[in-house]
PDB file of N, CA and C in Angstrom:
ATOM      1  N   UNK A   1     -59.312  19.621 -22.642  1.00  0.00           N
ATOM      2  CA  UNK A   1     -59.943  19.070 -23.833  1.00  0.00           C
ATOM      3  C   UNK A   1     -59.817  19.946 -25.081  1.00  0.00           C
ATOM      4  N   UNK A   2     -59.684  21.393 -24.666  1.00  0.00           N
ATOM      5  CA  UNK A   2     -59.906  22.043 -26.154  1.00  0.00           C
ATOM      6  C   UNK A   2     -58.457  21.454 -26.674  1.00  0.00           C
ATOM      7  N   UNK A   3     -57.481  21.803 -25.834  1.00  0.00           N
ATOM      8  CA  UNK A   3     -55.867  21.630 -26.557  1.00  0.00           C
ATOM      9  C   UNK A   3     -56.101  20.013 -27.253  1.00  0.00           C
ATOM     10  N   UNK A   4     -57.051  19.047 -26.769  1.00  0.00           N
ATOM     11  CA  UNK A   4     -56.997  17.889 -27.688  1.00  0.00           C
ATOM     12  C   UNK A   4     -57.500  17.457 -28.771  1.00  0.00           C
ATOM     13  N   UNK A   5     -58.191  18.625 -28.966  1.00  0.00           N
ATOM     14  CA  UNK A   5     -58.502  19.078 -30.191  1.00  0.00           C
ATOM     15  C   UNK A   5     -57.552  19.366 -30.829  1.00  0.00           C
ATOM     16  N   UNK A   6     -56.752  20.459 -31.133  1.00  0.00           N
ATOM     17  CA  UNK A   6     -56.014  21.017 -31.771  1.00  0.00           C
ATOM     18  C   UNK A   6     -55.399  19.970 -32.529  1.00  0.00           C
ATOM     19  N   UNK A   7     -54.103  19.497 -30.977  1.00  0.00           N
ATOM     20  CA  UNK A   7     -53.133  17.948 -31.209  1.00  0.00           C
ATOM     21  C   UNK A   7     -54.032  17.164 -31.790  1.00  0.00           C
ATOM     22  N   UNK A   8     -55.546  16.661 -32.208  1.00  0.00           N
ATOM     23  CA  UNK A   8     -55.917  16.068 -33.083  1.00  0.00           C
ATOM     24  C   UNK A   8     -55.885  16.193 -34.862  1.00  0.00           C
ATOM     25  N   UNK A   9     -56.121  17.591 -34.616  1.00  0.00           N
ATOM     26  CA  UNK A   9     -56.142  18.027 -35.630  1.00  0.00           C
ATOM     27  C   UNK A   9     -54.475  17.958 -36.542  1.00  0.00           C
ATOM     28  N   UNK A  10     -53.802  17.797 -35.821  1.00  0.00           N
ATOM     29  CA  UNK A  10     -52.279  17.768 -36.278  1.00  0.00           C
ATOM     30  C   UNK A  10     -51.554  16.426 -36.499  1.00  0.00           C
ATOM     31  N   UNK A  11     -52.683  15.570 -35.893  1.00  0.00           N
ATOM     32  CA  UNK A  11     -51.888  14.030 -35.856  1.00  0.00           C
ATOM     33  C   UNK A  11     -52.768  13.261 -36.624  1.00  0.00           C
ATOM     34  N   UNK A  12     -53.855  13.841 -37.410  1.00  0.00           N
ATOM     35  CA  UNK A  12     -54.379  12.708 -38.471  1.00  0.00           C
ATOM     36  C   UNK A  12     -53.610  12.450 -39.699  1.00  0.00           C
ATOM     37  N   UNK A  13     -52.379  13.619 -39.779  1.00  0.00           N
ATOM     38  CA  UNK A  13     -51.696  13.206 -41.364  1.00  0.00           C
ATOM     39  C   UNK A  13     -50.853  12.259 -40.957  1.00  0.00           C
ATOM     40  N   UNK A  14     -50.770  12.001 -39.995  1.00  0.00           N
ATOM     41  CA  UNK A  14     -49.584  10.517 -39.415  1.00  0.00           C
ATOM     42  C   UNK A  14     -50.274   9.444 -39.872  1.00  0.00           C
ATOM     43  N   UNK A  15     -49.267   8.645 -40.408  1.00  0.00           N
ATOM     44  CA  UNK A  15     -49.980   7.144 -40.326  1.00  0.00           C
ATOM     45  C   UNK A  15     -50.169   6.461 -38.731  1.00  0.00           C
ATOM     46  N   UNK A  16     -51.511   5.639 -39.136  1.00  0.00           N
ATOM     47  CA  UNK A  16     -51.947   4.956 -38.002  1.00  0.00           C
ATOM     48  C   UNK A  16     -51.144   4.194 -37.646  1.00  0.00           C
ATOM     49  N   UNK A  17     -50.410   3.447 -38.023  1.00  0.00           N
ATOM     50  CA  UNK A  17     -49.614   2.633 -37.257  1.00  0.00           C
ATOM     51  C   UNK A  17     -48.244   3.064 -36.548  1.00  0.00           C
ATOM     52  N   UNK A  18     -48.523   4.397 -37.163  1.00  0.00           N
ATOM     53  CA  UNK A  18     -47.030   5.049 -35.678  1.00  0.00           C
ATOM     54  C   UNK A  18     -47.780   5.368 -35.185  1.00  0.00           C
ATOM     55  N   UNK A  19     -48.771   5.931 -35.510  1.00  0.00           N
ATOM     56  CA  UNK A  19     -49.709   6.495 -33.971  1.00  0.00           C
ATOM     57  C   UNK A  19     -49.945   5.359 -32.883  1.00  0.00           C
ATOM     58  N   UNK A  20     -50.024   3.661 -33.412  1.00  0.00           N
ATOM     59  CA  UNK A  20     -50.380   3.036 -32.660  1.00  0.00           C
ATOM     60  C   UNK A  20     -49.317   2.257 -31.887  1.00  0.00           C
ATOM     61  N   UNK A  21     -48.138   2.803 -31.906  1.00  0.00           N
ATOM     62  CA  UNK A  21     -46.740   2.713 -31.201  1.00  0.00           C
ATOM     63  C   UNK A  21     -46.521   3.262 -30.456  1.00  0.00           C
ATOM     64  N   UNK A  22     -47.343   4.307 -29.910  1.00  0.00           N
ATOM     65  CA  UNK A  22     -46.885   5.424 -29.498  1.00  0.00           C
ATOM     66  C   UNK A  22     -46.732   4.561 -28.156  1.00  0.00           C
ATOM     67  N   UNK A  23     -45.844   5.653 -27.189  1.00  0.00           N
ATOM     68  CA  UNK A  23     -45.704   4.895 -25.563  1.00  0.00           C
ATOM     69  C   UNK A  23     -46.541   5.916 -24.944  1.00  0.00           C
ATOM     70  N   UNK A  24     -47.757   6.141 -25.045  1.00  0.00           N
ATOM     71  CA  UNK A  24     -48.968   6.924 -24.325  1.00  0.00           C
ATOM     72  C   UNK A  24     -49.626   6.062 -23.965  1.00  0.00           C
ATOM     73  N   UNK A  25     -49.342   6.313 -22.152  1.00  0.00           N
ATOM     74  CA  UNK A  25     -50.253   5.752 -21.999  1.00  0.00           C
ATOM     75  C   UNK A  25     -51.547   5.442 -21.050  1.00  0.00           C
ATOM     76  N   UNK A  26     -51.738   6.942 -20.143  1.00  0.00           N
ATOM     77  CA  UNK A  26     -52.586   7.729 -19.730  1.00  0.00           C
ATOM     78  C   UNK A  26     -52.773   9.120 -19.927  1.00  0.00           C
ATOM     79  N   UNK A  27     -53.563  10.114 -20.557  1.00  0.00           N
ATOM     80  CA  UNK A  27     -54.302  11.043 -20.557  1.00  0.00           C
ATOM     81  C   UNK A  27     -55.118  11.601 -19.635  1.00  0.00           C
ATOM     82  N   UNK A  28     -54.553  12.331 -18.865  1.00  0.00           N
ATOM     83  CA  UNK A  28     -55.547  13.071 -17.898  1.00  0.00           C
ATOM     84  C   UNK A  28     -56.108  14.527 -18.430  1.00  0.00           C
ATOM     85  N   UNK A  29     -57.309  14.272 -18.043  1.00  0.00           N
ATOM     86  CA  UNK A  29     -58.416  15.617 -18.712  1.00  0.00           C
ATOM     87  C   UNK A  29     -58.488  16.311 -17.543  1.00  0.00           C
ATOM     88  N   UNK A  30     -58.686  17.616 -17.607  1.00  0.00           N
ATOM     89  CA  UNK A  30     -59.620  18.305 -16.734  1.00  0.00           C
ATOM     90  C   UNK A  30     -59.586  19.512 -17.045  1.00  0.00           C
ATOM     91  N   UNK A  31     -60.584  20.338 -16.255  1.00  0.00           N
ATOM     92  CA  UNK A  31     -60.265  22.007 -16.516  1.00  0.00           C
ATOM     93  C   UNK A  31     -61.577  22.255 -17.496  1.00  0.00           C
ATOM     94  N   UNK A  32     -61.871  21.383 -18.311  1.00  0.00           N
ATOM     95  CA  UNK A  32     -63.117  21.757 -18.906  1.00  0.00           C
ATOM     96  C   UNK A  32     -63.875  20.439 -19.195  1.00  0.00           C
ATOM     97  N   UNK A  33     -65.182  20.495 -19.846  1.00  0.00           N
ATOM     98  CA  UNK A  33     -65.965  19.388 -20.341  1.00  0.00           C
ATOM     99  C   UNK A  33     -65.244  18.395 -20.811  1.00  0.00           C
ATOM    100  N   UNK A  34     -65.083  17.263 -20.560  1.00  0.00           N
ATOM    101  CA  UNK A  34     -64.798  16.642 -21.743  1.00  0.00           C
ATOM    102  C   UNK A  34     -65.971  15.588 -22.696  1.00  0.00           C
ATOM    103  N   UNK A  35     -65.820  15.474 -23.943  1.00  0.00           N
ATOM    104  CA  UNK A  35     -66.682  15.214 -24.286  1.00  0.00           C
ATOM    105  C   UNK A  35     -66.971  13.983 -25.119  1.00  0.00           C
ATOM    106  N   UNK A  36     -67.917  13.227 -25.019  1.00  0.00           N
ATOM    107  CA  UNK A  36     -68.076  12.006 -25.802  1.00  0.00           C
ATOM    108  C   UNK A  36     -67.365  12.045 -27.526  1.00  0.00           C
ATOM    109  N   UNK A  37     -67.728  12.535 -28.042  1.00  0.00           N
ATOM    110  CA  UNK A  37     -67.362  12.987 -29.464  1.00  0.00           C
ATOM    111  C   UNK A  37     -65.703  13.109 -29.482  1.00  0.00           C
ATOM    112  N   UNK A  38     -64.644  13.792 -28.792  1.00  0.00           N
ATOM    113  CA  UNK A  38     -63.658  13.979 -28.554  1.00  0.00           C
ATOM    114  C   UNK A  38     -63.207  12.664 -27.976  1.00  0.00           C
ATOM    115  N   UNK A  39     -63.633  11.614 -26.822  1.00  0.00           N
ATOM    116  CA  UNK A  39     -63.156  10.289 -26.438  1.00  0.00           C
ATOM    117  C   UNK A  39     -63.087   9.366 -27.697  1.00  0.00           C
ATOM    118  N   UNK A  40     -64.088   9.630 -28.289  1.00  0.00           N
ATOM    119  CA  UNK A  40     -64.036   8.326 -29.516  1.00  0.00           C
ATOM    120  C   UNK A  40     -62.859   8.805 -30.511  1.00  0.00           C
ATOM    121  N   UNK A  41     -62.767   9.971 -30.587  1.00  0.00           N
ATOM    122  CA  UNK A  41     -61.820  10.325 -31.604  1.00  0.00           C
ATOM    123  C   UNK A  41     -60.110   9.895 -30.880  1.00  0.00           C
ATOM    124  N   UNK A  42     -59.840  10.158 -29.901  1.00  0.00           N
ATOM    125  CA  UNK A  42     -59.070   9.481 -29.175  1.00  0.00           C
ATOM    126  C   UNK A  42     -58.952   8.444 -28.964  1.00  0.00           C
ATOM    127  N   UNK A  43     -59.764   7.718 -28.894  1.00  0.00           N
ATOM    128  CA  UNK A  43     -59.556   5.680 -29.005  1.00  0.00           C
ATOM    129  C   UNK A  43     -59.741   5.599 -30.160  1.00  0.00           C
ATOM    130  N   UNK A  44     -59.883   6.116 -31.102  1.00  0.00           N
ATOM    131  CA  UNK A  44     -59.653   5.950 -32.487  1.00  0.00           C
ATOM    132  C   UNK A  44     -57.783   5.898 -32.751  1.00  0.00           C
ATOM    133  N   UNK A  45     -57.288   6.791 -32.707  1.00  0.00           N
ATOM    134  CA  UNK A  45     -55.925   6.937 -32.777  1.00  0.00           C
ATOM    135  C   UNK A  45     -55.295   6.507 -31.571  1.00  0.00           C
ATOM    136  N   UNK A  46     -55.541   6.088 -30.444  1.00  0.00           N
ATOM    137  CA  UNK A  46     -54.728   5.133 -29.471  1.00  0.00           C
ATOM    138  C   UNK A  46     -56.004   4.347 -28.500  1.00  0.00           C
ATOM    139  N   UNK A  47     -56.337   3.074 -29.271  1.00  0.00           N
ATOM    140  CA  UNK A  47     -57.584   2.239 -28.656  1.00  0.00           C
ATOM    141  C   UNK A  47     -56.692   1.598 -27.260  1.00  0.00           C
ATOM    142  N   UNK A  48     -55.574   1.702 -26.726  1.00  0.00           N
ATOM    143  CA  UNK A  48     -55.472   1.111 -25.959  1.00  0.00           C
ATOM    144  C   UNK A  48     -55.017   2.273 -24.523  1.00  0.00           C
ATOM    145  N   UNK A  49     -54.874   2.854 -25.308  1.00  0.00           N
ATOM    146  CA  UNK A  49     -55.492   4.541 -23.948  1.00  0.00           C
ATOM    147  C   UNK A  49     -56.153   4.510 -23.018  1.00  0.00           C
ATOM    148  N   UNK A  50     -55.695   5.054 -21.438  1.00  0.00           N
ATOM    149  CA  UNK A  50     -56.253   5.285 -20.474  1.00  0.00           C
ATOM    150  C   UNK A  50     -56.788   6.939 -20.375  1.00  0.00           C
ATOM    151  N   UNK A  51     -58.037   6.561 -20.251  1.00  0.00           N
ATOM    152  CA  UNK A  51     -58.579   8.246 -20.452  1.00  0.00           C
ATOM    153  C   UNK A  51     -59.210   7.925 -19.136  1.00  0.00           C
ATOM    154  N   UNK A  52     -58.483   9.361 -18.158  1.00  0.00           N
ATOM    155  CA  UNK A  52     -59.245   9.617 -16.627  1.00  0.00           C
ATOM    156  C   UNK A  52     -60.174  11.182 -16.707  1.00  0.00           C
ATOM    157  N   UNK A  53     -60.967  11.029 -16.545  1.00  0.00           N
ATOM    158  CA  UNK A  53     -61.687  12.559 -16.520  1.00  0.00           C
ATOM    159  C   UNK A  53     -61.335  13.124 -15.013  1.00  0.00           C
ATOM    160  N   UNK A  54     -61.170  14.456 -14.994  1.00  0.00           N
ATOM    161  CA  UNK A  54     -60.589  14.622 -13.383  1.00  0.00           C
ATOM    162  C   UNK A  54     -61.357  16.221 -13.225  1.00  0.00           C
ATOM    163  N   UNK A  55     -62.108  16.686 -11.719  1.00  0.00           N
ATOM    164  CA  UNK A  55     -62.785  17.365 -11.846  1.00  0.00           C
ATOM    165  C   UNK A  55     -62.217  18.283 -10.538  1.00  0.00           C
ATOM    166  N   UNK A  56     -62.488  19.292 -10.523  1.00  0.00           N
ATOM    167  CA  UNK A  56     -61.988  19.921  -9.009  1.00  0.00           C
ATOM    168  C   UNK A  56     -62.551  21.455  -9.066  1.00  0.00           C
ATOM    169  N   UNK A  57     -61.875  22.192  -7.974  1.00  0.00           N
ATOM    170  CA  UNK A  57     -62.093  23.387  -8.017  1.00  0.00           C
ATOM    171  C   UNK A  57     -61.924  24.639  -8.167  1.00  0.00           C
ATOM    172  N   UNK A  58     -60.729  24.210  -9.167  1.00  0.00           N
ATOM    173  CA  UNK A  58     -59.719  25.315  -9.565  1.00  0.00           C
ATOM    174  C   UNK A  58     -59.506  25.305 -10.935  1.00  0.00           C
ATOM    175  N   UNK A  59     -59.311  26.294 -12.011  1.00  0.00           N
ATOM    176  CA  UNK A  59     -58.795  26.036 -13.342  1.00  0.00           C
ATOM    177  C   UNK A  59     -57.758  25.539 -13.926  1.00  0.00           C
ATOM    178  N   UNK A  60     -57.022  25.550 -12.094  1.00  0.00           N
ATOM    179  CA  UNK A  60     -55.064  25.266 -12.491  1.00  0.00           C
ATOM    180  C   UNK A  60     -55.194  23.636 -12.270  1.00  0.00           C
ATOM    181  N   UNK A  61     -56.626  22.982 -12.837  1.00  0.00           N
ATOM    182  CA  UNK A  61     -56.318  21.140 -12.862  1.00  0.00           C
ATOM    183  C   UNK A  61     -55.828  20.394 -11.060  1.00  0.00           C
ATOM    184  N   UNK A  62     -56.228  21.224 -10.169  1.00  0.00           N
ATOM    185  CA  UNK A  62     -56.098  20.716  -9.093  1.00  0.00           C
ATOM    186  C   UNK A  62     -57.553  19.892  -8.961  1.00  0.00           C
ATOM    187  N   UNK A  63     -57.252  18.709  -8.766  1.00  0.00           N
ATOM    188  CA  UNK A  63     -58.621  17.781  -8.731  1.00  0.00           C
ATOM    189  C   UNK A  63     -59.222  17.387  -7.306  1.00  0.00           C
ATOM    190  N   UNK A  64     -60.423  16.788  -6.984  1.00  0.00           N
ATOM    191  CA  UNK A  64     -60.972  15.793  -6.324  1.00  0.00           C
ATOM    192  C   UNK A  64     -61.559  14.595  -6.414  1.00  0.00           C
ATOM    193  N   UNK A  65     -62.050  14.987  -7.420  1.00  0.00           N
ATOM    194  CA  UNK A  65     -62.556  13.955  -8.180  1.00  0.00           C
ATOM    195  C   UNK A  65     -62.288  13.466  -9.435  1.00  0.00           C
ATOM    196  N   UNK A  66     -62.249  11.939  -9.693  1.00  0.00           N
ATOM    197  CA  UNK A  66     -61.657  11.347 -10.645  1.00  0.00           C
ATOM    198  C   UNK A  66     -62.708  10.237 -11.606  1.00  0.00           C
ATOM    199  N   UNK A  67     -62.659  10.321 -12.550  1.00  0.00           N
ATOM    200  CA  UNK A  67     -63.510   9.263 -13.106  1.00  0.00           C
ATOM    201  C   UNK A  67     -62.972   8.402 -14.465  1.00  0.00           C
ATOM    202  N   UNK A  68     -62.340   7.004 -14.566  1.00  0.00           N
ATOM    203  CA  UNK A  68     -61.663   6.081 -15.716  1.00  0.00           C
ATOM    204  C   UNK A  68     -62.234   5.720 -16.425  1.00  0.00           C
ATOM    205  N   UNK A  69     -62.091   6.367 -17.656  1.00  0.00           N
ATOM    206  CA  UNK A  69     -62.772   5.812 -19.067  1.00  0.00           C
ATOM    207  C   UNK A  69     -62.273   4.557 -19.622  1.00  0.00           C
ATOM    208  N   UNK A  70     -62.033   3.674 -19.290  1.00  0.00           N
ATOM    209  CA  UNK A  70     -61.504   2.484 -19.643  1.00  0.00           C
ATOM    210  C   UNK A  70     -62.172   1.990 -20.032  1.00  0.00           C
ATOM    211  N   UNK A  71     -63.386   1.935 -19.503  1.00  0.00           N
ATOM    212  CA  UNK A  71     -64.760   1.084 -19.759  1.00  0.00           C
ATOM    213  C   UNK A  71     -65.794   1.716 -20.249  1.00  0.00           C
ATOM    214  N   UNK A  72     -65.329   3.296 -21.197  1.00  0.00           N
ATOM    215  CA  UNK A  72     -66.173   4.122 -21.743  1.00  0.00           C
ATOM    216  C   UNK A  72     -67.359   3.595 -23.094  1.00  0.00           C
ATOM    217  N   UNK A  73     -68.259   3.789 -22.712  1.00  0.00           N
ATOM    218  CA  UNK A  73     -69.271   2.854 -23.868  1.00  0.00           C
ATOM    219  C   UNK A  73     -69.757   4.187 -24.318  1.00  0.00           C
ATOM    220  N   UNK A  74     -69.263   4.345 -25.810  1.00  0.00           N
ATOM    221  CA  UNK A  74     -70.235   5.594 -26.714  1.00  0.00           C
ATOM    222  C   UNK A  74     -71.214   6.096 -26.552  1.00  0.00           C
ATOM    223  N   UNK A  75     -72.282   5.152 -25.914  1.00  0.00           N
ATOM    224  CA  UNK A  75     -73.824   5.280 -25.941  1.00  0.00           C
ATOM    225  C   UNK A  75     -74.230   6.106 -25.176  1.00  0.00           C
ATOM    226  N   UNK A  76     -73.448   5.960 -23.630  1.00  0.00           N
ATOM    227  CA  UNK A  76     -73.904   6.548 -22.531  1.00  0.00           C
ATOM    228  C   UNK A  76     -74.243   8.017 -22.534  1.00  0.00           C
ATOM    229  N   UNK A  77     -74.973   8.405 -21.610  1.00  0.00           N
ATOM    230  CA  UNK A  77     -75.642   9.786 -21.620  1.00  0.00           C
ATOM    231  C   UNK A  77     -74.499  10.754 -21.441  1.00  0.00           C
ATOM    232  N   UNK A  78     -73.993  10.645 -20.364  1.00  0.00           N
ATOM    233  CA  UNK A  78     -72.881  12.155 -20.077  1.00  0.00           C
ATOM    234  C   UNK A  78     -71.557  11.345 -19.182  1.00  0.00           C
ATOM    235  N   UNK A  79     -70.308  11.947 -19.378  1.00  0.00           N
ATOM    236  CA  UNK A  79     -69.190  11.629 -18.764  1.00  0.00           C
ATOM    237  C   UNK A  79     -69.625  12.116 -17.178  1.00  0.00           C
ATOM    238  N   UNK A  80     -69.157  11.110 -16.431  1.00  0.00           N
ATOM    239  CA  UNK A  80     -69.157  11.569 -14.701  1.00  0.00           C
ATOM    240  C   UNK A  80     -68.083  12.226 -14.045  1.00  0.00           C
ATOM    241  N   UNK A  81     -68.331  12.912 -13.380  1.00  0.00           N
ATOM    242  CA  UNK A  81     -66.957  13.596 -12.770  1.00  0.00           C
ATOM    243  C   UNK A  81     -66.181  12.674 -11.785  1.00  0.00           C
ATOM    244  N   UNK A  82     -66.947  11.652 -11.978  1.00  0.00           N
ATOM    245  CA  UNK A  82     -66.758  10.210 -11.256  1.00  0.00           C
ATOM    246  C   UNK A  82     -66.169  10.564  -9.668  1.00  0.00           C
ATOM    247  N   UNK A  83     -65.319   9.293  -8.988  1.00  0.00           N
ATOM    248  CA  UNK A  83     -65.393   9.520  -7.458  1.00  0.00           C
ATOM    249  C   UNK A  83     -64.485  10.067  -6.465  1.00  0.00           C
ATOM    250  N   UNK A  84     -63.907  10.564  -5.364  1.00  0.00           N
ATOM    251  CA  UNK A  84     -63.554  11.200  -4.529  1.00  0.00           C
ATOM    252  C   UNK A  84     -62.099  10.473  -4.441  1.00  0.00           C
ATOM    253  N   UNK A  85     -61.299  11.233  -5.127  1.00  0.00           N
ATOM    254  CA  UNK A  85     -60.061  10.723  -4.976  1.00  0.00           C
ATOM    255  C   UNK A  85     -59.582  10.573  -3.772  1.00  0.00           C
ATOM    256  N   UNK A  86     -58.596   9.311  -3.632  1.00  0.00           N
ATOM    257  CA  UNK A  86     -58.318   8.910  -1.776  1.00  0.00           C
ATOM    258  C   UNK A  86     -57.707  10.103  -0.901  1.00  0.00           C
ATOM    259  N   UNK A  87     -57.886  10.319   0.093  1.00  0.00           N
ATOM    260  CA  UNK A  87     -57.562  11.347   1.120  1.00  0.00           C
ATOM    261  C   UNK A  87     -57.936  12.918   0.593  1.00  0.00           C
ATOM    262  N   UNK A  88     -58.639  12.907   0.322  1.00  0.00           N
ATOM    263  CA  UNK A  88     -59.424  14.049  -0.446  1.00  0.00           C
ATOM    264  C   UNK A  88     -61.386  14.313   0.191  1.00  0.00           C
ATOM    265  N   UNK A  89     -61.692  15.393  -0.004  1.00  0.00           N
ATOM    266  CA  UNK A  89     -63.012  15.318   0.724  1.00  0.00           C
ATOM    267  C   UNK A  89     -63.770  15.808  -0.597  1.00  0.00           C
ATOM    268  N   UNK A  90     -65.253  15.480  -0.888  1.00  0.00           N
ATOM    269  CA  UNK A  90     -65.896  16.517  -1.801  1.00  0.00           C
ATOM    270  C   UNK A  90     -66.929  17.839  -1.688  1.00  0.00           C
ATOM    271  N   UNK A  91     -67.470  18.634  -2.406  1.00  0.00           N
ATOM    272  CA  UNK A  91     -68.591  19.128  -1.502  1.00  0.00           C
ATOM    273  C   UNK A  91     -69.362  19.675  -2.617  1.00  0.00           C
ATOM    274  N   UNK A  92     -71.054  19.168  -2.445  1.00  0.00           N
ATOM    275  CA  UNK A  92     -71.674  19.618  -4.066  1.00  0.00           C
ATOM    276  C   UNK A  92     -72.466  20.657  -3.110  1.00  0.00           C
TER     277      UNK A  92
END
């Protein structure tokens, strides 16, 4: 998430409508928070984006858990580290 910051910061002098050409068309997060404030700014510049939040136990983005923002509603309280990717085990 921090690096999608940055790349945000570099792609607002583009016009919107190449941004909205782009052939992106899943985003996988992980490794740190990701955060409500940062999703909207991202479906702002590609509303038809698949944003997966992905959670695990390593810094090197090895996951277990997975959670699809597809159906992300602004309002909600906190992003989920959502559920147990297939053939995978979890442990809180």
């Amino acid at each position: 998430p921090s690096h999608l910051y940055i790349i945000l910061t570099h792609i607002k002098g583009l016009p919107m409508q190449k941004l909205r050409m782009s052939k992106l068309k899943i985003l996988y997060c992980c490794g740190e928070i990701l955060t409500k404030n940062l999703i909207i700014a991202i479906k702002n510049y590609f509303p038809n984006l698949t944003i997966k939040n992905q959670y695990g136990p390593t810094e090197g983005c090895l996951f277990s858990f997975e959670y699809d923002l597809s159906q992300f509603v602004p309002f909600s309280s906190n992003i989920p580290v959502g559920k147990i990717v297939d053939n995978m085990n979890g442990y809180v």
